[in-house]
C-alpha atoms as a PDB file:
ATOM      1  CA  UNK A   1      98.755  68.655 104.298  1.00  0.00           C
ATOM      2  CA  UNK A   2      96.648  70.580 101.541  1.00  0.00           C
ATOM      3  CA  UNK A   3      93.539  71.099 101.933  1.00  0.00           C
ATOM      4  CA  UNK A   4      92.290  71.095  98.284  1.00  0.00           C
ATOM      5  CA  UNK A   5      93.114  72.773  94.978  1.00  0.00           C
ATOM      6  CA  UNK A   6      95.540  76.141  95.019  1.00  0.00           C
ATOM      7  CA  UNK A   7      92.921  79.067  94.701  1.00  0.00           C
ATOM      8  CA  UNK A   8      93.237  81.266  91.602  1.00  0.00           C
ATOM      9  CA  UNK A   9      91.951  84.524  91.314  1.00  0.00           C
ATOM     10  CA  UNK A  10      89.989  85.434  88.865  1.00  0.00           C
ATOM     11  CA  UNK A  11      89.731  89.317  88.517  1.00  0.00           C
ATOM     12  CA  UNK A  12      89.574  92.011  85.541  1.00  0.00           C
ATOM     13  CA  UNK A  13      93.117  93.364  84.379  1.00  0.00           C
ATOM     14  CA  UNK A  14      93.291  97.278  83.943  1.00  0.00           C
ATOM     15  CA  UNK A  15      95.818  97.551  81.503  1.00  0.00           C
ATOM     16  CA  UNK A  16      94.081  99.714  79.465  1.00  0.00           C
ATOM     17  CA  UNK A  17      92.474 101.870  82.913  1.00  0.00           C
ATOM     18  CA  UNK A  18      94.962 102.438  84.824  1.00  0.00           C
ATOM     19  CA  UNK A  19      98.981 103.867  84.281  1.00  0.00           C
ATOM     20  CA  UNK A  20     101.582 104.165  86.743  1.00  0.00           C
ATOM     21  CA  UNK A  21     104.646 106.641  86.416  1.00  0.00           C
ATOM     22  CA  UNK A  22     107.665 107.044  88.735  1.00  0.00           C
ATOM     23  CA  UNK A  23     107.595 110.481  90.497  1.00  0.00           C
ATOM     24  CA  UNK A  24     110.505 111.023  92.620  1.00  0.00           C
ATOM     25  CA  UNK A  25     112.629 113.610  91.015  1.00  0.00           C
ATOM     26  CA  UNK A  26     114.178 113.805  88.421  1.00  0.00           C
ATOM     27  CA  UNK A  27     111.638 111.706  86.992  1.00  0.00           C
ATOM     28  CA  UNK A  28     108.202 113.023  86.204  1.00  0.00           C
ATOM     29  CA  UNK A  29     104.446 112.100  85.664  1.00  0.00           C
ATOM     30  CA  UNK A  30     102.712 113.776  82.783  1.00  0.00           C
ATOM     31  CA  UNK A  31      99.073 114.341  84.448  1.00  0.00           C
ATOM     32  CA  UNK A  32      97.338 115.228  80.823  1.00  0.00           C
ATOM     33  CA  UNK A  33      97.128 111.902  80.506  1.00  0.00           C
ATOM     34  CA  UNK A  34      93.893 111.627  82.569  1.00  0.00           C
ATOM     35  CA  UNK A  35      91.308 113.391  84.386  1.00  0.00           C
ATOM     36  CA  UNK A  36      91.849 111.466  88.153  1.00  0.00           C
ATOM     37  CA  UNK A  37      95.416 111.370  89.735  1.00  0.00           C
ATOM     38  CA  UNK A  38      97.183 110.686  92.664  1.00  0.00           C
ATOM     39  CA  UNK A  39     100.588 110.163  94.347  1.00  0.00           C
ATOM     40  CA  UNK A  40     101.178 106.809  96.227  1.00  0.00           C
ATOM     41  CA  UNK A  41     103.723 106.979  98.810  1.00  0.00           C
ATOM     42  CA  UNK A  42     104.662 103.500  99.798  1.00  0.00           C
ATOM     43  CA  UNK A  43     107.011 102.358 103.076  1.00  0.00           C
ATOM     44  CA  UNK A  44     109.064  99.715 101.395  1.00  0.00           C
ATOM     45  CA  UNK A  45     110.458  99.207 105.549  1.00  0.00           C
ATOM     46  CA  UNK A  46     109.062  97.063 107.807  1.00  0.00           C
ATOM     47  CA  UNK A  47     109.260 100.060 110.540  1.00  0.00           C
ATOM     48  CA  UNK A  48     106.701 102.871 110.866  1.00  0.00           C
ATOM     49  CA  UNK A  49     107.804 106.183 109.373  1.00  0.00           C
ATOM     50  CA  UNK A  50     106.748 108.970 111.164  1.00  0.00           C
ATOM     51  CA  UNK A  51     108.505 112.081 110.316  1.00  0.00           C
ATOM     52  CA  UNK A  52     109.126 113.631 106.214  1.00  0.00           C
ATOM     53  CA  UNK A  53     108.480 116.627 104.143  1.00  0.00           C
ATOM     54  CA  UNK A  54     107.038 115.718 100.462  1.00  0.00           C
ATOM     55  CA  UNK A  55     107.835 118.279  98.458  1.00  0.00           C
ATOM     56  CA  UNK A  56     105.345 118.745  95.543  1.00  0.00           C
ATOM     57  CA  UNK A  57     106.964 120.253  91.847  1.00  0.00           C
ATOM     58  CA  UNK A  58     105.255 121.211  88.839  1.00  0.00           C
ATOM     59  CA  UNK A  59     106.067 121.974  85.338  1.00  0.00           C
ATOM     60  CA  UNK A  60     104.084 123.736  82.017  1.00  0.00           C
ATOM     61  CA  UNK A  61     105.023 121.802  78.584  1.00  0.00           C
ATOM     62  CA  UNK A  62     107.620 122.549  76.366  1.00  0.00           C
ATOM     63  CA  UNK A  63     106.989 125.268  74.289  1.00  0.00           C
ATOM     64  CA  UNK A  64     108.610 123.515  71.705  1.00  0.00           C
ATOM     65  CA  UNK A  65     107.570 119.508  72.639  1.00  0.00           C
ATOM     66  CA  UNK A  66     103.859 119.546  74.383  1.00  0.00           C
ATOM     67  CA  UNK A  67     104.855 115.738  75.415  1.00  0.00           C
ATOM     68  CA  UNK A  68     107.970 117.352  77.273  1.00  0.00           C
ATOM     69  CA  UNK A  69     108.207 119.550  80.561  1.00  0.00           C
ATOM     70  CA  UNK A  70     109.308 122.778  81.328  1.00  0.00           C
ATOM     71  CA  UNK A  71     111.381 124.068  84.019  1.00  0.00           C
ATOM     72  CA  UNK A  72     110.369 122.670  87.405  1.00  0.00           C
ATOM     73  CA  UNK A  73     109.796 124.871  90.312  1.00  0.00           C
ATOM     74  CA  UNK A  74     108.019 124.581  93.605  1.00  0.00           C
ATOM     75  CA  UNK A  75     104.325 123.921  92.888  1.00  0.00           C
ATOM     76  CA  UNK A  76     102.489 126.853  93.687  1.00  0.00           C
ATOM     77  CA  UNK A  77      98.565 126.823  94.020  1.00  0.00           C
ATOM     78  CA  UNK A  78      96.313 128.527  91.350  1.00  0.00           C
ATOM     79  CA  UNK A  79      94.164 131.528  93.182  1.00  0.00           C
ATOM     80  CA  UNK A  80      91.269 130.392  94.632  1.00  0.00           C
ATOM     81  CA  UNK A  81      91.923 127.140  94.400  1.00  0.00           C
ATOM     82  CA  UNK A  82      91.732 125.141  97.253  1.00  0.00           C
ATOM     83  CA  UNK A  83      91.493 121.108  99.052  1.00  0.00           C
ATOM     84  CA  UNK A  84      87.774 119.700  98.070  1.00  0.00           C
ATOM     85  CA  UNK A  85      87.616 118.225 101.730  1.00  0.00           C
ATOM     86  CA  UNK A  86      88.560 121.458 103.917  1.00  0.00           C
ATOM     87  CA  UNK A  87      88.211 124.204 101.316  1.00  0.00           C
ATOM     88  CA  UNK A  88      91.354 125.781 103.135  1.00  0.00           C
ATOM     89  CA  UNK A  89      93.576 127.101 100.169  1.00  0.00           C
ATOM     90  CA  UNK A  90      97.271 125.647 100.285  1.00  0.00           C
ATOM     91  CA  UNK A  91      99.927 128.378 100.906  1.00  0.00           C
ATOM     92  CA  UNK A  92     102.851 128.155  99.208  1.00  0.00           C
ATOM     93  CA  UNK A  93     104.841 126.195  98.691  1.00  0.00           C
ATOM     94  CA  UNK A  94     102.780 122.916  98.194  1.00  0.00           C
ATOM     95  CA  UNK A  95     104.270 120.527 101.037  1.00  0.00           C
ATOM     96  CA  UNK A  96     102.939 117.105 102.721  1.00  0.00           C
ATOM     97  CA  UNK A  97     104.190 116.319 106.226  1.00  0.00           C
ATOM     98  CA  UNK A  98     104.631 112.758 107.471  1.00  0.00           C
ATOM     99  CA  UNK A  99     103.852 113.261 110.932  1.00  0.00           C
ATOM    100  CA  UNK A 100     103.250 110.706 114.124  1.00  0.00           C
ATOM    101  CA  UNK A 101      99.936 111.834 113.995  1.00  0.00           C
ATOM    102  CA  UNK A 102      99.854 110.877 110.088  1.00  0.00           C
ATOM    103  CA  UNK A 103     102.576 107.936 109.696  1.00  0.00           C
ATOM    104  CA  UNK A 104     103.136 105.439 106.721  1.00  0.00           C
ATOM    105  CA  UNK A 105     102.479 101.646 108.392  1.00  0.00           C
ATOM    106  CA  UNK A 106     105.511  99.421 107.851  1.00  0.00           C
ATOM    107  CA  UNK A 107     105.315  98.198 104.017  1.00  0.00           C
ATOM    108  CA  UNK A 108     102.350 100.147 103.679  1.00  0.00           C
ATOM    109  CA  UNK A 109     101.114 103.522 101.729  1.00  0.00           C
ATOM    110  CA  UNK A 110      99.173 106.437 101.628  1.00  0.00           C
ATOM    111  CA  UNK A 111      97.644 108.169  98.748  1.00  0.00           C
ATOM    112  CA  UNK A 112      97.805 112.136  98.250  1.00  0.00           C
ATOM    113  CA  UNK A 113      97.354 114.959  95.734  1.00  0.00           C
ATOM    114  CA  UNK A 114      97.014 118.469  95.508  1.00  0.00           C
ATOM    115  CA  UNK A 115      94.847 120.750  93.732  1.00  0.00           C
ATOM    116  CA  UNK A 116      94.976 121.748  90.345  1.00  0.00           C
ATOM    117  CA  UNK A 117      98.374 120.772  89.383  1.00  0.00           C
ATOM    118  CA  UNK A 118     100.457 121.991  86.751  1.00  0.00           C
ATOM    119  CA  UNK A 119     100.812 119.602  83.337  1.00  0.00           C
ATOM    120  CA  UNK A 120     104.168 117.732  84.613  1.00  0.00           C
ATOM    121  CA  UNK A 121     104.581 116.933  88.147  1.00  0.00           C
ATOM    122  CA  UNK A 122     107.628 115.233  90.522  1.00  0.00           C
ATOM    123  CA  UNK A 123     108.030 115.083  93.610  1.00  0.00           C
ATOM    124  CA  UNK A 124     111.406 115.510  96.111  1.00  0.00           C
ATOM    125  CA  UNK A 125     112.847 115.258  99.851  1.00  0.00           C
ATOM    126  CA  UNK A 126     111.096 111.156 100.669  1.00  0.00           C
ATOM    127  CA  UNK A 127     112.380 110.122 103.646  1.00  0.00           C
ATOM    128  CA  UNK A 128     114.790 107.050 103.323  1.00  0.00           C
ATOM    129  CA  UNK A 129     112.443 103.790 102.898  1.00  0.00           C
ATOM    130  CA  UNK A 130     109.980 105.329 100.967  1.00  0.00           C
ATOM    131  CA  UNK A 131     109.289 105.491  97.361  1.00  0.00           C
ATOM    132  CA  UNK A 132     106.353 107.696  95.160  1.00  0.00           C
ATOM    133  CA  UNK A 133     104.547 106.576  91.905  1.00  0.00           C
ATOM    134  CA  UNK A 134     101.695 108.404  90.079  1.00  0.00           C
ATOM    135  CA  UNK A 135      98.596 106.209  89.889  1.00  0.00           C
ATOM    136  CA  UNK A 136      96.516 107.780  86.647  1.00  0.00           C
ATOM    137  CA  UNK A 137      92.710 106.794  85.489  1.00  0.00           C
ATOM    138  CA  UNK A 138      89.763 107.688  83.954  1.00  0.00           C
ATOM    139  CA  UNK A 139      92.153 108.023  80.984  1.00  0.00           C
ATOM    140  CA  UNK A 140      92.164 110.553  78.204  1.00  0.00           C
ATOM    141  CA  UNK A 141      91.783 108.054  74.796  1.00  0.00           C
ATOM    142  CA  UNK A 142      94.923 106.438  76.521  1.00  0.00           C
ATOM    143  CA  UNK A 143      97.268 105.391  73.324  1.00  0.00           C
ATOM    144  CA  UNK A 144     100.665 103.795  74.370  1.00  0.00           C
ATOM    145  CA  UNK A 145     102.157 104.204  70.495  1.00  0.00           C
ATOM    146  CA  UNK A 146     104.094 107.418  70.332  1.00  0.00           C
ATOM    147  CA  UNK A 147     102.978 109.922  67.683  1.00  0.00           C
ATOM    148  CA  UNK A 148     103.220 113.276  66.203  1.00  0.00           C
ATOM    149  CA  UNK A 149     101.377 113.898  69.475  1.00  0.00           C
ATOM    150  CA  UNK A 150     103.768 111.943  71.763  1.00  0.00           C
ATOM    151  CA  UNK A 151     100.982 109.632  74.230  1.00  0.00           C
ATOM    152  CA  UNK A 152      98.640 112.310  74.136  1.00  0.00           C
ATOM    153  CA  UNK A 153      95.821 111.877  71.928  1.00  0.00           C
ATOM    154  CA  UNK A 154      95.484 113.967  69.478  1.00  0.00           C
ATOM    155  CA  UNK A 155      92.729 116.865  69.870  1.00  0.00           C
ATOM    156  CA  UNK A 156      89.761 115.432  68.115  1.00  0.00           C
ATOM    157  CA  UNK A 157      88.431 117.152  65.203  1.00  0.00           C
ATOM    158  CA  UNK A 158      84.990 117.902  65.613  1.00  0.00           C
ATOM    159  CA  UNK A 159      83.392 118.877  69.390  1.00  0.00           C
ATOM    160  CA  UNK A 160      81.040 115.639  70.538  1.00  0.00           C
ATOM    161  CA  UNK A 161      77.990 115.943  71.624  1.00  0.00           C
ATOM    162  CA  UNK A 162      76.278 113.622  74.653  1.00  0.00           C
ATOM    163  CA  UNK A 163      74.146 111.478  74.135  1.00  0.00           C
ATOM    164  CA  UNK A 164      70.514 112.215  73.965  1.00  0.00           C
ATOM    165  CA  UNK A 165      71.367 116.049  73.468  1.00  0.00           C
ATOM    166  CA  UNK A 166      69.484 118.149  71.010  1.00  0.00           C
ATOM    167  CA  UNK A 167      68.682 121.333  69.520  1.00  0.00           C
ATOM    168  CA  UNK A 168      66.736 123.556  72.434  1.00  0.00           C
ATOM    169  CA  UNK A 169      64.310 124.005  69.214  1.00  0.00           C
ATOM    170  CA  UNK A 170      64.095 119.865  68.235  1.00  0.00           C
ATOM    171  CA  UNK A 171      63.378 119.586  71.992  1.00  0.00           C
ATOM    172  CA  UNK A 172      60.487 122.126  72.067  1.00  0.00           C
ATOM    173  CA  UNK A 173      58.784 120.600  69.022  1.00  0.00           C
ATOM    174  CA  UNK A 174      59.597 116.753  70.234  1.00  0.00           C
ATOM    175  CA  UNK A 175      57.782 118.205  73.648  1.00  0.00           C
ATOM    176  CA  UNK A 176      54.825 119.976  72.046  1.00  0.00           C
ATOM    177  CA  UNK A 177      54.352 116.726  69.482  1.00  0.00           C
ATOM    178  CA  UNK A 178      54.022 114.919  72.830  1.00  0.00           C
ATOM    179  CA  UNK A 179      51.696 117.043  74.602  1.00  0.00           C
ATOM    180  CA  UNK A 180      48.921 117.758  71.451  1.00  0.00           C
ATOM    181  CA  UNK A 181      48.903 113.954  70.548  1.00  0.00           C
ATOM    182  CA  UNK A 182      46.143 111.813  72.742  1.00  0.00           C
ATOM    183  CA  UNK A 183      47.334 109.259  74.591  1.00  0.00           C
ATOM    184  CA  UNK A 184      46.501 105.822  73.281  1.00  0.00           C
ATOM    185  CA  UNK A 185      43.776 104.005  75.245  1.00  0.00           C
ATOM    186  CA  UNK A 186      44.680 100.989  76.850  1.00  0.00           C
ATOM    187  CA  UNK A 187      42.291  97.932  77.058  1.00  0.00           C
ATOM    188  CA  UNK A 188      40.712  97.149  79.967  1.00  0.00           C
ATOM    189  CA  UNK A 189      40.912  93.394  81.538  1.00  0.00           C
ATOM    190  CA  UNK A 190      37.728  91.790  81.511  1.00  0.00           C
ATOM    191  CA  UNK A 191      36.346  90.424  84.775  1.00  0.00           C
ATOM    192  CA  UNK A 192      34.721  87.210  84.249  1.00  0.00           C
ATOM    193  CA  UNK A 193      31.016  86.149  85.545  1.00  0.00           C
ATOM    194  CA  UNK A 194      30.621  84.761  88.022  1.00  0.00           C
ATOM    195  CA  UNK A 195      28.159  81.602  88.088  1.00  0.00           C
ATOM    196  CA  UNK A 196      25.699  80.560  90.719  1.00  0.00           C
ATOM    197  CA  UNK A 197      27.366  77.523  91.512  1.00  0.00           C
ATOM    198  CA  UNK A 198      30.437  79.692  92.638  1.00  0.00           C
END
């Protein structure tokens, strides 16, 4: 028995926000693509997995193709460089443990990352049942046409400014204009009489 029209959703689509690259070695995700990243480790079982070592790999670009990777080799943290949450610096080599404590839900996921990455990164060793993408946003000029410059933007050719910034001496003299000139007086409601019969 139906109880009415089929629902539809209505939402925005993020073609243009959002891309998603396979991870799992030997494929790769090319993180200069954006400025926000993370890995997305999904249980496509309908058990809990409870045990796993992710393995975390990063490469430099080509010397000769910037849209191409290096040599892979275990990711190793840049000095000083640490989680945002604990400020504990990784050692090396970058690792994430599935543990009891921290399992994937049947058909569900988690989402990790580690600090300051390399250019190219994969990852290796995903237990049985469970696969990795790299979710990317807050993308760079995002242009899915290859170029001379592969999908990476070119560099633009002039440095941008932000909005509303000036000169530190256009700023002094639009602050001293507004300090020397009086302030415009502003006319005063009139209250009305009131009459005897009031």
């Amino acid at each position: 028995m139906s109880n009415g029209p089929t629902p539809i959703m209505n939402m925005w689509s993020n073609v243009n926000d959002v891309v998603v690259m396979g991870v799992v070695a030997p494929a790769y995700a090319n993180l200069a693509l954006a400025y926000a990243y993370s890995v997305a480790l999904i249980n496509t079982t309908n058990a809990e997995i409870d045990s796993g070592t992710i393995i975390f790999e990063g490469a430099d670009a080509d010397p000769d193709n910037p849209c191409e990777p290096d040599v892979f080799a275990p990711l190793e943290p840049v000095a000083d460089c640490g989680p945002i949450v604990t400020g504990v610096p990784y050692s090396t080599n970058v690792e994430y443990e599935i543990t009891p404590e921290r399992p994937i839900p049947a058909y569900g996921s988690c989402n990790v990352s580690v600090p300051c990455p390399r250019q190219f990164l994969q990852v290796s060793g995903l237990p049985a049942g469970v696969i990795a993408v790299v979710v990317l946003t807050r993308l760079r000029r995002w242009d899915p046409t290859p170029r001379e410059w592969g999908y990476i933007p070119a560099p633009l050719t002039q440095p941008f400014q932000l909005l509303g910034a000036q000169q530190p001496a256009q700023a002094a003299s639009q602050a001293q204009t507004r300090t020397t000139q009086p302030k415009p007086q502003q006319p005063q409601p009139q209250r009305r009489q009131r009459t005897p019969a009031e």
